[in-house]
PDB file of N, CA and C in Angstrom:
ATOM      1  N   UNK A   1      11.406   1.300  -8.530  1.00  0.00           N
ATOM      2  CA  UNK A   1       9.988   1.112  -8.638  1.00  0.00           C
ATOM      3  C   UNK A   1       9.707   0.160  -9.789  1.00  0.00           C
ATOM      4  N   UNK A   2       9.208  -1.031  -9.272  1.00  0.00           N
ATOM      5  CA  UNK A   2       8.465  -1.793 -10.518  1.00  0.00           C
ATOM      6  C   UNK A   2       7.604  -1.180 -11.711  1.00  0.00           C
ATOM      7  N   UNK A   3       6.817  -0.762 -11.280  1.00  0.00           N
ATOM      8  CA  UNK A   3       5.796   0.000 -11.946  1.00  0.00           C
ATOM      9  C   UNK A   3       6.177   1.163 -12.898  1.00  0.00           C
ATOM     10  N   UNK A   4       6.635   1.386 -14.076  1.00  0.00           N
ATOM     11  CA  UNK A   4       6.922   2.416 -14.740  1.00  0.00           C
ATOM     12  C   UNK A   4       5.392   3.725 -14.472  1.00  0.00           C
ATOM     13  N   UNK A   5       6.306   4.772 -13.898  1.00  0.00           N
ATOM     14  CA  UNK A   5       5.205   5.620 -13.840  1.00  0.00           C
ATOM     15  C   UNK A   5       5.491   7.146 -15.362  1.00  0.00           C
ATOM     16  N   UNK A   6       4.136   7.104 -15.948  1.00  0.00           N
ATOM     17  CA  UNK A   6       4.549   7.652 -17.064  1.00  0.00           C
ATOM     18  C   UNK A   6       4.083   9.278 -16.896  1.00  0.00           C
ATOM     19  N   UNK A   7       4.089   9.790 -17.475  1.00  0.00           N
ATOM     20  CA  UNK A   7       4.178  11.313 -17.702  1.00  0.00           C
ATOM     21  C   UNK A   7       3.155  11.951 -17.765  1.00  0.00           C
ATOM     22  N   UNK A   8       2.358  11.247 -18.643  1.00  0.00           N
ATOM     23  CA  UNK A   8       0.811  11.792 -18.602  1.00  0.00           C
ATOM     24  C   UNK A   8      -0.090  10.225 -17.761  1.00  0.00           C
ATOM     25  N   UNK A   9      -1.355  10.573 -17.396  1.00  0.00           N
ATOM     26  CA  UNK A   9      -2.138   9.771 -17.014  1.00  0.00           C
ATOM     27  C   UNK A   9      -3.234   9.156 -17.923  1.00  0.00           C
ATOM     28  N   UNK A  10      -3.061   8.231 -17.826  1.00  0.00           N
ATOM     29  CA  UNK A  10      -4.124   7.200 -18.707  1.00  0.00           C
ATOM     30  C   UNK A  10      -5.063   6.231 -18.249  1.00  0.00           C
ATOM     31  N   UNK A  11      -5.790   6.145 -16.734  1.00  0.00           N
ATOM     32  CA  UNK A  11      -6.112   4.745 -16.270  1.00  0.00           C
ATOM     33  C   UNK A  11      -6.848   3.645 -17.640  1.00  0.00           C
ATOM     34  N   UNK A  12      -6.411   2.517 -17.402  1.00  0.00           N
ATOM     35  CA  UNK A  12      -7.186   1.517 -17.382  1.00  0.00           C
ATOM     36  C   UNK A  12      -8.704   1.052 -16.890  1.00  0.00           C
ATOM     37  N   UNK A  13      -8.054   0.801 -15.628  1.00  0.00           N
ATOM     38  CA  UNK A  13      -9.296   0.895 -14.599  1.00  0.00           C
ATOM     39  C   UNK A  13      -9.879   1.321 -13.790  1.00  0.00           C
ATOM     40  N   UNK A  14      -9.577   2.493 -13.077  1.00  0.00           N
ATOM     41  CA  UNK A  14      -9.886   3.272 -11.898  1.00  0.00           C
ATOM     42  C   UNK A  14     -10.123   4.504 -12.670  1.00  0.00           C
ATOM     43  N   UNK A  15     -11.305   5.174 -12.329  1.00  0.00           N
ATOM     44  CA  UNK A  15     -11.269   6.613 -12.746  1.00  0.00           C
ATOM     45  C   UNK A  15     -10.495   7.399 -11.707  1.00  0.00           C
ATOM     46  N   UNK A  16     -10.062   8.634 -12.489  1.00  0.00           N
ATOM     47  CA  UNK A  16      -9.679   9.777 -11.653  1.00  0.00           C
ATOM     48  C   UNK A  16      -9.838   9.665 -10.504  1.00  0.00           C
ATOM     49  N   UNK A  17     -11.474  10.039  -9.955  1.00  0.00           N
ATOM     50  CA  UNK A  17     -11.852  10.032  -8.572  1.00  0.00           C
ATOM     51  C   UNK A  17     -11.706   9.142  -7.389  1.00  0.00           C
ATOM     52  N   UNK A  18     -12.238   8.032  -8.365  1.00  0.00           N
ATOM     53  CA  UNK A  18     -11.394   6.605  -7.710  1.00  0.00           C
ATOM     54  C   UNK A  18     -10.464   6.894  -6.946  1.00  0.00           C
ATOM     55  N   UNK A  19      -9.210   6.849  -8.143  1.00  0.00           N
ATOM     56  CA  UNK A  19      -7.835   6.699  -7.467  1.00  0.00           C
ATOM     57  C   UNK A  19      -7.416   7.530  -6.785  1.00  0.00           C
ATOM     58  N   UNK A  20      -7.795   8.925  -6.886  1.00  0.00           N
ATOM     59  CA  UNK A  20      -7.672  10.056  -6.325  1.00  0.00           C
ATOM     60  C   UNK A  20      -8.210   9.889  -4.496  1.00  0.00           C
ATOM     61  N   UNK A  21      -9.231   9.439  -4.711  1.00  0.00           N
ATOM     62  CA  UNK A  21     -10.328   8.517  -3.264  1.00  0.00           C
ATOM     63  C   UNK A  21      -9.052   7.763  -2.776  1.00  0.00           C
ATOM     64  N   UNK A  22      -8.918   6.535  -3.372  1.00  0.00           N
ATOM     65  CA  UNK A  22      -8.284   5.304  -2.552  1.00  0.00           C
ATOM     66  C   UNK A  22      -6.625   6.189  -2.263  1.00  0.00           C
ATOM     67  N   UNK A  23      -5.871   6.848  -3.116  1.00  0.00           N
ATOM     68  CA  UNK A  23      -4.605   7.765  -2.646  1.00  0.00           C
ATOM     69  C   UNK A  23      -4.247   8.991  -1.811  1.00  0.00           C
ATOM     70  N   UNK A  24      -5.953   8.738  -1.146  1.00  0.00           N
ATOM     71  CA  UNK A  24      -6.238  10.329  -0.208  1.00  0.00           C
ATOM     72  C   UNK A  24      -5.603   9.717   1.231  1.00  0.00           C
ATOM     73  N   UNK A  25      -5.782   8.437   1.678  1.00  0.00           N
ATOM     74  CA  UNK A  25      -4.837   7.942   3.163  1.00  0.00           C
ATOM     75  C   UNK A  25      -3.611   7.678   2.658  1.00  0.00           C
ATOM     76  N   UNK A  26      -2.734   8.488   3.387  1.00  0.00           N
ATOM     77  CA  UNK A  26      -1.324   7.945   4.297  1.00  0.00           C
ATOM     78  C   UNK A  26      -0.907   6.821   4.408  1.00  0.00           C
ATOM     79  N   UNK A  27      -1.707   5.694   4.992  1.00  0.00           N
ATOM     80  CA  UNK A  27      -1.402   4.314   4.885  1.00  0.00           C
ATOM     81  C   UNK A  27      -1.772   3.100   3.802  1.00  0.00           C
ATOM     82  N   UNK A  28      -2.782   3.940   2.643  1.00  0.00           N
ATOM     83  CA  UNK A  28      -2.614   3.133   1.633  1.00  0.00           C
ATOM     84  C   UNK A  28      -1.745   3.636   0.570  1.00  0.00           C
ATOM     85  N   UNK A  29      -1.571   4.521   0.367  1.00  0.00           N
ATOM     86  CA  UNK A  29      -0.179   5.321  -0.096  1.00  0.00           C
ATOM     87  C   UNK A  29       1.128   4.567  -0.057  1.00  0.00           C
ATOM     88  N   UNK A  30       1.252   4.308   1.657  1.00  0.00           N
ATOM     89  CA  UNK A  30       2.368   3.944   1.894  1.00  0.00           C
ATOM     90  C   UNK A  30       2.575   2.257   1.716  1.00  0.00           C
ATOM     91  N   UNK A  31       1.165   1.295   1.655  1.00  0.00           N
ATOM     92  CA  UNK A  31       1.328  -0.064   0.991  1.00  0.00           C
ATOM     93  C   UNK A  31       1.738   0.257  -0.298  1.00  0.00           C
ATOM     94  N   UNK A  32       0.884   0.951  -1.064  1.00  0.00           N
ATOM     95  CA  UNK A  32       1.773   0.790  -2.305  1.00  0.00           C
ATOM     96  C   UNK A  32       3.166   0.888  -2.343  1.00  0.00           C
ATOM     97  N   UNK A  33       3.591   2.098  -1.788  1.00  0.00           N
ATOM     98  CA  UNK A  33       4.867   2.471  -1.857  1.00  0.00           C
ATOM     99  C   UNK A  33       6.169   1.076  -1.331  1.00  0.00           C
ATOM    100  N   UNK A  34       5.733   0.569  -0.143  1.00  0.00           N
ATOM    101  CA  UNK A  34       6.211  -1.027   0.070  1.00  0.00           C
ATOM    102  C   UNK A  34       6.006  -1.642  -0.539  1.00  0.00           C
ATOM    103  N   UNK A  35       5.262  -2.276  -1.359  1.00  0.00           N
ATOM    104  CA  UNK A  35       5.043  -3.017  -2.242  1.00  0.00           C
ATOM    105  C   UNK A  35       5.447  -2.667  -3.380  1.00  0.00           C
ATOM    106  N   UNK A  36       5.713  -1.341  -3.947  1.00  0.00           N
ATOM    107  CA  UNK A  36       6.724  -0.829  -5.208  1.00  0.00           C
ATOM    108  C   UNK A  36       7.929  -1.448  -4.933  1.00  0.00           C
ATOM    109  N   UNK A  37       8.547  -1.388  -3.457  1.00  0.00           N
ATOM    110  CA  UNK A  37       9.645  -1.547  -3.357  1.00  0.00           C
ATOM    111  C   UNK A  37      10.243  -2.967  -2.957  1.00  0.00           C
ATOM    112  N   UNK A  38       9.297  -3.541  -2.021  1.00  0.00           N
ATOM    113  CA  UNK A  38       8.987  -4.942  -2.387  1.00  0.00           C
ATOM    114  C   UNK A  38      10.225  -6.004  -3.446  1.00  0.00           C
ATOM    115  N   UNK A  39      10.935  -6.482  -3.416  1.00  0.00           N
ATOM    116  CA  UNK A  39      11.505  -7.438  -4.344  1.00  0.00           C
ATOM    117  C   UNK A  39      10.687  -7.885  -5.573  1.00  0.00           C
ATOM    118  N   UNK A  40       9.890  -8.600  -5.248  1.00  0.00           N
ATOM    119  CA  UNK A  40       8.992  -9.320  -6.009  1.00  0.00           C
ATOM    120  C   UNK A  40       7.602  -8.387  -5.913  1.00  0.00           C
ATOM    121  N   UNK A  41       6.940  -7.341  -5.352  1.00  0.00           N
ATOM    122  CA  UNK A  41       6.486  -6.583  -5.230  1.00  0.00           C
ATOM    123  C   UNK A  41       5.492  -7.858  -4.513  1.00  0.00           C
ATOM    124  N   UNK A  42       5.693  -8.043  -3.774  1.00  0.00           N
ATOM    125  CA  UNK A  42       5.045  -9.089  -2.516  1.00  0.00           C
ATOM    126  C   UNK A  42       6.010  -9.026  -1.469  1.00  0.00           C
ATOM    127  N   UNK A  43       4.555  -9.028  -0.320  1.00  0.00           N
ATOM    128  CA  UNK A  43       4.893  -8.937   1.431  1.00  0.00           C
ATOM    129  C   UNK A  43       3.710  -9.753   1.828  1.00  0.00           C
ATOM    130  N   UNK A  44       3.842 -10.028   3.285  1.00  0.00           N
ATOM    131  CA  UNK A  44       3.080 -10.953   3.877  1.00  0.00           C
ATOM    132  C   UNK A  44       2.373  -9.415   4.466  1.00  0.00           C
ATOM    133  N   UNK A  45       1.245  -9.812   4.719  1.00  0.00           N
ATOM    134  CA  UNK A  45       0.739  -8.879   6.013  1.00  0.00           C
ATOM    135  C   UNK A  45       1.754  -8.311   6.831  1.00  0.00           C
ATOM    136  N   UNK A  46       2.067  -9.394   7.968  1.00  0.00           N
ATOM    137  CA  UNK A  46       3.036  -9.115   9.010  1.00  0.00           C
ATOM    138  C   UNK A  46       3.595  -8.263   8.321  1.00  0.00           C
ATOM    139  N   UNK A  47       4.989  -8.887   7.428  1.00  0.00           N
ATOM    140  CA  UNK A  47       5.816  -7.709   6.913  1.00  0.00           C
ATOM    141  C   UNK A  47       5.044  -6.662   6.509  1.00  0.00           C
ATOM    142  N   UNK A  48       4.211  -6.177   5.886  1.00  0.00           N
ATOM    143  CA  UNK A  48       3.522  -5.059   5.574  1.00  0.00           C
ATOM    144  C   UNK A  48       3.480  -4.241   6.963  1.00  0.00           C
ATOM    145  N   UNK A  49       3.190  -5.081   7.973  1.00  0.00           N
ATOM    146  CA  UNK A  49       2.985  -4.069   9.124  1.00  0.00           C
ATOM    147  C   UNK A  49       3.989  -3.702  10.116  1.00  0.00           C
ATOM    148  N   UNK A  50       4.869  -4.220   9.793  1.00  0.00           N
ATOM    149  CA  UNK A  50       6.610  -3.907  10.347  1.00  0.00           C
ATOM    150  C   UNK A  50       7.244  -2.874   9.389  1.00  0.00           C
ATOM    151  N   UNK A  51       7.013  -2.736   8.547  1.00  0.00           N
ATOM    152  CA  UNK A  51       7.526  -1.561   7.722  1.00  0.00           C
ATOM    153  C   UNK A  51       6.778  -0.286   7.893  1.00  0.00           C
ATOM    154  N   UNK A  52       5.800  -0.221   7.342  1.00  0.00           N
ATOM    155  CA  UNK A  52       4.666   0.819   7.731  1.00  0.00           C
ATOM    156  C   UNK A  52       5.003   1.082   9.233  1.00  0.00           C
ATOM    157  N   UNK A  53       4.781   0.305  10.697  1.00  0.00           N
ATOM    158  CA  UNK A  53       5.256   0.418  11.756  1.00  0.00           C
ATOM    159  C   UNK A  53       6.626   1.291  11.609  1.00  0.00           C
ATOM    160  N   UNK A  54       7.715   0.793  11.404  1.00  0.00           N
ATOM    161  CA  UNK A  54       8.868   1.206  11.701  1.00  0.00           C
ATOM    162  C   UNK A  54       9.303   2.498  10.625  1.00  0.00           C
ATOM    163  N   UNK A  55       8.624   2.378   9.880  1.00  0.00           N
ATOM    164  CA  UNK A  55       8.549   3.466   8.542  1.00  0.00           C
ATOM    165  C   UNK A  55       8.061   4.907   9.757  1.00  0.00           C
ATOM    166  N   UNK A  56       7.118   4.747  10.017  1.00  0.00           N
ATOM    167  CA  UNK A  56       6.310   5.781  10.696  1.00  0.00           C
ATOM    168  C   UNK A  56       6.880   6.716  11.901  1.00  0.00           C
ATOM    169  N   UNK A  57       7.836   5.419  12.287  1.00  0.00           N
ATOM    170  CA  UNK A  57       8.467   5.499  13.799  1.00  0.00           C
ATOM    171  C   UNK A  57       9.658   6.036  13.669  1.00  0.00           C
ATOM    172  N   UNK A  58      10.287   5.540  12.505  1.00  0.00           N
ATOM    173  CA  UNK A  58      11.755   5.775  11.834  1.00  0.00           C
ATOM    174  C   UNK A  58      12.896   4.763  13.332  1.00  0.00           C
ATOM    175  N   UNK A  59      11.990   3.479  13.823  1.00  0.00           N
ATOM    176  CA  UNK A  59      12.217   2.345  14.572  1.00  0.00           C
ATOM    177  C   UNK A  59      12.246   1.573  13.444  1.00  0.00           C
ATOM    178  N   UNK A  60      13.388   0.363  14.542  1.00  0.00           N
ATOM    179  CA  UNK A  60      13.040  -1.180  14.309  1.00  0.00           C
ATOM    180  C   UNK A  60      12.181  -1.883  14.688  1.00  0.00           C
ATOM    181  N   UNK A  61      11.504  -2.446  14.039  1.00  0.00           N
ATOM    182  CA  UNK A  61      10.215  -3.326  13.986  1.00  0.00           C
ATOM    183  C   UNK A  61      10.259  -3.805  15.604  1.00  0.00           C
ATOM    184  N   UNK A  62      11.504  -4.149  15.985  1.00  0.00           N
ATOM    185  CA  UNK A  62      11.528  -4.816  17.477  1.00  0.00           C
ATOM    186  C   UNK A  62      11.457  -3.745  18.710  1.00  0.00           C
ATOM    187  N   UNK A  63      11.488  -2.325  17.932  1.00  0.00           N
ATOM    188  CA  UNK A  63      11.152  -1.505  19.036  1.00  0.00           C
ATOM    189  C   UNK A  63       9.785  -0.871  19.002  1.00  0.00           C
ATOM    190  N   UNK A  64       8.856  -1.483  17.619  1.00  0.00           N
ATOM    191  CA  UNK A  64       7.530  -0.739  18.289  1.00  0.00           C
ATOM    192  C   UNK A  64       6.612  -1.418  19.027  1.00  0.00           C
ATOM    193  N   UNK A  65       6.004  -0.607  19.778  1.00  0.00           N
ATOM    194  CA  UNK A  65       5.162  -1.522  20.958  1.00  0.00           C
ATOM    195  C   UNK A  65       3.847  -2.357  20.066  1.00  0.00           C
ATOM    196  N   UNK A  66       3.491  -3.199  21.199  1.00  0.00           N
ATOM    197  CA  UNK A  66       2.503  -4.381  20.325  1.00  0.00           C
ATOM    198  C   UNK A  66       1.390  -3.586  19.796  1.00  0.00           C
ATOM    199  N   UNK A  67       1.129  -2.373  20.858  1.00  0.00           N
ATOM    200  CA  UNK A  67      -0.299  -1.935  20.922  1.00  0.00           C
ATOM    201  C   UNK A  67      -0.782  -1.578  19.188  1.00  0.00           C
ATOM    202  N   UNK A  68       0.586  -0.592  19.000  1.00  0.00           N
ATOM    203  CA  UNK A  68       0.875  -0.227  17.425  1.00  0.00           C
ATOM    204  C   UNK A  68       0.947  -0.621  16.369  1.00  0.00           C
ATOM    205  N   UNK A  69       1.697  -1.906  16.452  1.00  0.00           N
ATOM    206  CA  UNK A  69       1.531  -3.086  15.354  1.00  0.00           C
ATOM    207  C   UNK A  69       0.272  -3.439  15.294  1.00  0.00           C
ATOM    208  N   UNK A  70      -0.815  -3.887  16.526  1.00  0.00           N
ATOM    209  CA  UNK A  70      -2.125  -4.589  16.792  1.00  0.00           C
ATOM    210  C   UNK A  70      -3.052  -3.318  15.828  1.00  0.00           C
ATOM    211  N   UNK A  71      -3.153  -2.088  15.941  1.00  0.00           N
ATOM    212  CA  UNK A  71      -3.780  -0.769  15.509  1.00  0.00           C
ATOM    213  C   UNK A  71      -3.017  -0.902  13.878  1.00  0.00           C
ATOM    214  N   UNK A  72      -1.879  -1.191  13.430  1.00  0.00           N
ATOM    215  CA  UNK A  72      -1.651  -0.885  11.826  1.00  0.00           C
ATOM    216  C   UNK A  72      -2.456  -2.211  11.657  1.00  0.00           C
ATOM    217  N   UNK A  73      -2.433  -3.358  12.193  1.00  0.00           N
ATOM    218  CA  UNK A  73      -2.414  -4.334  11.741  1.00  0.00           C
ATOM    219  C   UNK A  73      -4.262  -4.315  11.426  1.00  0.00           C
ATOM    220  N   UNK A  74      -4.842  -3.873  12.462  1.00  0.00           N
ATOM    221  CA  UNK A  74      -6.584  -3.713  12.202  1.00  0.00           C
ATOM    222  C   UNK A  74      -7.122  -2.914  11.033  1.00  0.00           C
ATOM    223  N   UNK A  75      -6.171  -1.909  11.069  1.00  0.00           N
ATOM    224  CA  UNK A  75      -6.666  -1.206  10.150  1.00  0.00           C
ATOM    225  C   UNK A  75      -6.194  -1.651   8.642  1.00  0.00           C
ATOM    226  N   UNK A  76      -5.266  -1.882   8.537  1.00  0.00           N
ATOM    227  CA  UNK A  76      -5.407  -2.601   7.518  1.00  0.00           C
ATOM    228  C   UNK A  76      -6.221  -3.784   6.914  1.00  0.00           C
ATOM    229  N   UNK A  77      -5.842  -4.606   7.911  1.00  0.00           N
ATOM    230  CA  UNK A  77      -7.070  -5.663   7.967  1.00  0.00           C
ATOM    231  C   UNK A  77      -8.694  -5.198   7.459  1.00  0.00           C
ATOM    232  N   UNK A  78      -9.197  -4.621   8.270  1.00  0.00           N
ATOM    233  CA  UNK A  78     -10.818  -3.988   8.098  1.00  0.00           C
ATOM    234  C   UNK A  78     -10.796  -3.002   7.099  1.00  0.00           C
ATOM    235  N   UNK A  79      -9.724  -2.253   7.256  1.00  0.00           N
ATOM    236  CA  UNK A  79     -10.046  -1.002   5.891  1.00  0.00           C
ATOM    237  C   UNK A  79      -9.504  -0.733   4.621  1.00  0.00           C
ATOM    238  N   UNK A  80      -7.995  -0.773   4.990  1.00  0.00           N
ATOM    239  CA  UNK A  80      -7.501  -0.105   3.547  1.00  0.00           C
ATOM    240  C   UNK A  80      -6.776  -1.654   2.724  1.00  0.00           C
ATOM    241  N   UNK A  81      -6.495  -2.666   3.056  1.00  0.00           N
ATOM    242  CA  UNK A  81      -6.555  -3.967   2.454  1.00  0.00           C
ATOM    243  C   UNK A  81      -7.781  -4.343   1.510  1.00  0.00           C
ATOM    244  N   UNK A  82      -8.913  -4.571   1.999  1.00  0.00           N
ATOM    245  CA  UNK A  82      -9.813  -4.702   1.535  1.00  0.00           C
ATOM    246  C   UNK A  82     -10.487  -3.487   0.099  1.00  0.00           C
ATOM    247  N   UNK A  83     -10.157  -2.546   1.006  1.00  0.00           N
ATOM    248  CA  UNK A  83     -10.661  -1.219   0.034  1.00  0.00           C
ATOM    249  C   UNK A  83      -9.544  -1.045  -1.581  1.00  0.00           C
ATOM    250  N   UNK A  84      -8.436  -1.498  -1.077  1.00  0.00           N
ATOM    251  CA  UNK A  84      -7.488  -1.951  -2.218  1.00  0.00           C
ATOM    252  C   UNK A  84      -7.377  -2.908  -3.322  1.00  0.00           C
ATOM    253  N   UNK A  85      -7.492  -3.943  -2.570  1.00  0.00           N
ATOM    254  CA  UNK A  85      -8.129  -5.502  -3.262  1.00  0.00           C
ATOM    255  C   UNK A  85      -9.110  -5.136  -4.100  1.00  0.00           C
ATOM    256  N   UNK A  86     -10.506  -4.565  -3.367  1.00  0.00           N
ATOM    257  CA  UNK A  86     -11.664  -4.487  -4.510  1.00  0.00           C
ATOM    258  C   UNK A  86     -11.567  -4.279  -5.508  1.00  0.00           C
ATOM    259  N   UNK A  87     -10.619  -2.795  -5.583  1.00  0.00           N
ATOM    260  CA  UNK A  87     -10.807  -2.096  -7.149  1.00  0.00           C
ATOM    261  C   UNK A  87      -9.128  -2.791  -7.827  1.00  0.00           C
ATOM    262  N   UNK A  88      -8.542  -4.096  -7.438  1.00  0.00           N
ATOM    263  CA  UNK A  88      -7.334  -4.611  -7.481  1.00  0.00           C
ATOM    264  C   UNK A  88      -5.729  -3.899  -8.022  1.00  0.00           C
ATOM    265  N   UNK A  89      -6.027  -2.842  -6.873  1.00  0.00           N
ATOM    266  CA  UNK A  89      -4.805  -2.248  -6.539  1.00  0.00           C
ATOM    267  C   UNK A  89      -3.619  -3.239  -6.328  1.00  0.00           C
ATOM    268  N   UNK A  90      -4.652  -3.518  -5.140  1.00  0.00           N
ATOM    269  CA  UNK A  90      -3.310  -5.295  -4.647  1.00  0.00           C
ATOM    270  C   UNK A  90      -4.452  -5.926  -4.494  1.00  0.00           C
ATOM    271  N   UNK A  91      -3.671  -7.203  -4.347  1.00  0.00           N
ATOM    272  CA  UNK A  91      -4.303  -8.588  -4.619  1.00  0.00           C
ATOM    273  C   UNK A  91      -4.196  -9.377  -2.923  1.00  0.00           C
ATOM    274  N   UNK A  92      -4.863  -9.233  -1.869  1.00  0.00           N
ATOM    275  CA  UNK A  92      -4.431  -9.743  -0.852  1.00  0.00           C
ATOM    276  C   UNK A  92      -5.551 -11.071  -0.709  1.00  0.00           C
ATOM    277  N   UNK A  93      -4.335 -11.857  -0.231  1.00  0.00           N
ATOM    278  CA  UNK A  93      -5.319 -13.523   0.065  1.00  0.00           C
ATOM    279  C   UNK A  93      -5.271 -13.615   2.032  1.00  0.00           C
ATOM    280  N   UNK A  94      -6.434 -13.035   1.993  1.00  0.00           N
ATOM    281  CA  UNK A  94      -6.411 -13.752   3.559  1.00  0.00           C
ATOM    282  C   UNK A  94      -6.080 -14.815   4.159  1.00  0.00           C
ATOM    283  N   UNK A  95      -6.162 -15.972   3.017  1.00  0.00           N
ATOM    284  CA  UNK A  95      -5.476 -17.304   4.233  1.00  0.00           C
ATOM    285  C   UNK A  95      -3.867 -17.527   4.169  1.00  0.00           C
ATOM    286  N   UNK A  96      -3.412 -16.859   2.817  1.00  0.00           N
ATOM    287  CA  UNK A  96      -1.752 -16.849   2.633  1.00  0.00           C
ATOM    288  C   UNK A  96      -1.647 -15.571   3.770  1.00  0.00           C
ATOM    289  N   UNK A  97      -2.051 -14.762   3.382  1.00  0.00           N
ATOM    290  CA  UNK A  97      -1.789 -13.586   4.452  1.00  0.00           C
ATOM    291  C   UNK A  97      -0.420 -12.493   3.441  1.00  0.00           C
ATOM    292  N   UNK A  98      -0.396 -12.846   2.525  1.00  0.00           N
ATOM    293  CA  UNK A  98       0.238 -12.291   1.176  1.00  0.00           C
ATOM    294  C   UNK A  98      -0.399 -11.520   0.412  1.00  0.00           C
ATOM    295  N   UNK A  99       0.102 -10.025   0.548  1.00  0.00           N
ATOM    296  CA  UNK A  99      -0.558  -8.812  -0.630  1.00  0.00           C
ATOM    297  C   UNK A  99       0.833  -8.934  -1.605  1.00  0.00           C
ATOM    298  N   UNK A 100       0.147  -8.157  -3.006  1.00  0.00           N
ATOM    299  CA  UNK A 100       0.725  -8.134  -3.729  1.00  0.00           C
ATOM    300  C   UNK A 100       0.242  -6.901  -4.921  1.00  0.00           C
ATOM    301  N   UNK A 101       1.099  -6.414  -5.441  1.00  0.00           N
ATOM    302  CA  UNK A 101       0.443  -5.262  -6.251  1.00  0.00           C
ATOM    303  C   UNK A 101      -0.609  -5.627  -7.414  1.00  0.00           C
ATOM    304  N   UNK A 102      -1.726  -5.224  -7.854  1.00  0.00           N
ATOM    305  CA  UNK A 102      -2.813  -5.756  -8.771  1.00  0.00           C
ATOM    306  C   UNK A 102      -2.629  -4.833 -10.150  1.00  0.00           C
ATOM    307  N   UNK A 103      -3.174  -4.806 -10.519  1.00  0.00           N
ATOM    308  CA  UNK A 103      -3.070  -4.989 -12.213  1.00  0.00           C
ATOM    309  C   UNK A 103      -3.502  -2.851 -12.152  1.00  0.00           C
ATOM    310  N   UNK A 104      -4.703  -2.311 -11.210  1.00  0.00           N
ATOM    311  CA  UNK A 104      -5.045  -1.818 -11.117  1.00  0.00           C
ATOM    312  C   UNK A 104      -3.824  -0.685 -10.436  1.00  0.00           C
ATOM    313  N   UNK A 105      -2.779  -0.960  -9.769  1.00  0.00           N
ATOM    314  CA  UNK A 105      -1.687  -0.504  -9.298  1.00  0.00           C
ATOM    315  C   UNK A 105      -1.325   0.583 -10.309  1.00  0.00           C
ATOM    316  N   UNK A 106      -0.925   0.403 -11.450  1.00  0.00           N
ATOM    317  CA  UNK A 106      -0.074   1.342 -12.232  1.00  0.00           C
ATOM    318  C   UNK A 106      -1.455   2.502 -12.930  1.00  0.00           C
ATOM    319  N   UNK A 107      -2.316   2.374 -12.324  1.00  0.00           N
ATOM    320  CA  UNK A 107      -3.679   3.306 -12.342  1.00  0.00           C
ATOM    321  C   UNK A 107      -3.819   4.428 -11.094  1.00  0.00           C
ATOM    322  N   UNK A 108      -2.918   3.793 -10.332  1.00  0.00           N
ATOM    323  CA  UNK A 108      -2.761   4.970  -9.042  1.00  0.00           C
ATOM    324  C   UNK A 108      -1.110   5.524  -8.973  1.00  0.00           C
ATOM    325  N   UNK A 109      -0.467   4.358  -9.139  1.00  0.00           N
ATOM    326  CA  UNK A 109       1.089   4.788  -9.210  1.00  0.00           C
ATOM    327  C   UNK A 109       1.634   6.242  -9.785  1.00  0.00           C
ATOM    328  N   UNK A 110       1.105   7.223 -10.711  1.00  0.00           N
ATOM    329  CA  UNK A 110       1.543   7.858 -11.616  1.00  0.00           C
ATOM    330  C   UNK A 110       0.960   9.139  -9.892  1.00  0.00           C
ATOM    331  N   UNK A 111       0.125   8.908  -9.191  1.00  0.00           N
ATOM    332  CA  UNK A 111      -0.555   9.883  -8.617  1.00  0.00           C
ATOM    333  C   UNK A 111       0.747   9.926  -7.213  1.00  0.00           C
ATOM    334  N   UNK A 112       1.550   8.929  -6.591  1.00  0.00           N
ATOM    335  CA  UNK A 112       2.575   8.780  -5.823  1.00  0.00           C
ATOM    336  C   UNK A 112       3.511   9.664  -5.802  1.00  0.00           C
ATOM    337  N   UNK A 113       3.777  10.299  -7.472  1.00  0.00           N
ATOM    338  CA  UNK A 113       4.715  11.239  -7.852  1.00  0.00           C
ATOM    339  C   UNK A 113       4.654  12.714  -6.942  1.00  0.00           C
ATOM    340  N   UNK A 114       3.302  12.713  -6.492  1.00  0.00           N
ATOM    341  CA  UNK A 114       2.880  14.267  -6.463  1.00  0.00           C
ATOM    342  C   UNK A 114       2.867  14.475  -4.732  1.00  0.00           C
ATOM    343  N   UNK A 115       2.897  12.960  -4.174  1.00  0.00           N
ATOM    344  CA  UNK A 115       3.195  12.830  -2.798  1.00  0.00           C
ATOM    345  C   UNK A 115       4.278  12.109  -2.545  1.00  0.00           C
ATOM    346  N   UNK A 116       4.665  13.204  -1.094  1.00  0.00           N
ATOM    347  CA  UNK A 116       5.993  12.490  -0.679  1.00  0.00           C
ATOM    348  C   UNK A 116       5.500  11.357   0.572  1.00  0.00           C
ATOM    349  N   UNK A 117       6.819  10.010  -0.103  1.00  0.00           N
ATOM    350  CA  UNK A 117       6.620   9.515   1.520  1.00  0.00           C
ATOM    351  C   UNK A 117       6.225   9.423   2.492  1.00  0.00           C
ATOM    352  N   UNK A 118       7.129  10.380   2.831  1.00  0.00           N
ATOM    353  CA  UNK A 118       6.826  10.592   4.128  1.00  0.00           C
ATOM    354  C   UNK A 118       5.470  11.143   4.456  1.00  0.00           C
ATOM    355  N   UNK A 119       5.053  11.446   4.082  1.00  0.00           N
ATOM    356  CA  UNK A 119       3.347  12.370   4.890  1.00  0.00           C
ATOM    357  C   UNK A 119       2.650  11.511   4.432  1.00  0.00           C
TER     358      UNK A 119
END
């Protein structure tokens, strides 16, 4: 994990409720968690939605159907991308099509500890 997650909680920028709010879905949970793991803690969209996809499926990206990719891919798009970006969890540029973890990240990260993965 990029992000040193520390022991006690301190945000910066997100209050409690906030982060507590934006770490209540499953699938923004699980961007962070790709993007912790991330190399450079950057993914394109696509890749964002082949992992999450195949994460979910415990498939290869080439075995989930389009319908599924098209459904992670909206919802991210319309909801939890955007809802992330704002309070700059991650930093996503719609015309690169590149998220990336935001400054605001290590303000929710410490809350990851208390959820697993998988769920």
């Amino acid at each position: 994990m990029g992000i040193d997650v520390p022991e006690s909680w301190d945000p910066d920028d997100l209050s409690a409720d906030e982060a507590l709010d934006l770490m209540s879905r499953p699938r923004r949970r699980n961007v962070v968690y790709a993007l912790l793991e991330a190399d450079d803690e950057t993914l394109t969209r696509d890749e964002l939605v082949n992992i999450l996809a195949a994460g979910r499926r415990e498939k290869a990206p080439d075995d989930v159907e389009d319908r599924v990719l098209r459904t992670i891919a909206e919802s991210l798009d319309h909801n939890h991308l955007p809802k992330l970006d704002e309070v700059d969890v991650v930093d996503y540029d719609r015309e690169s099509n590149h998220v990336e973890l935001g400054s605001a990240a290590e303000d929710v990260a410490p809350l990851l500890r208390f959820v697993p993965e998988d769920e």
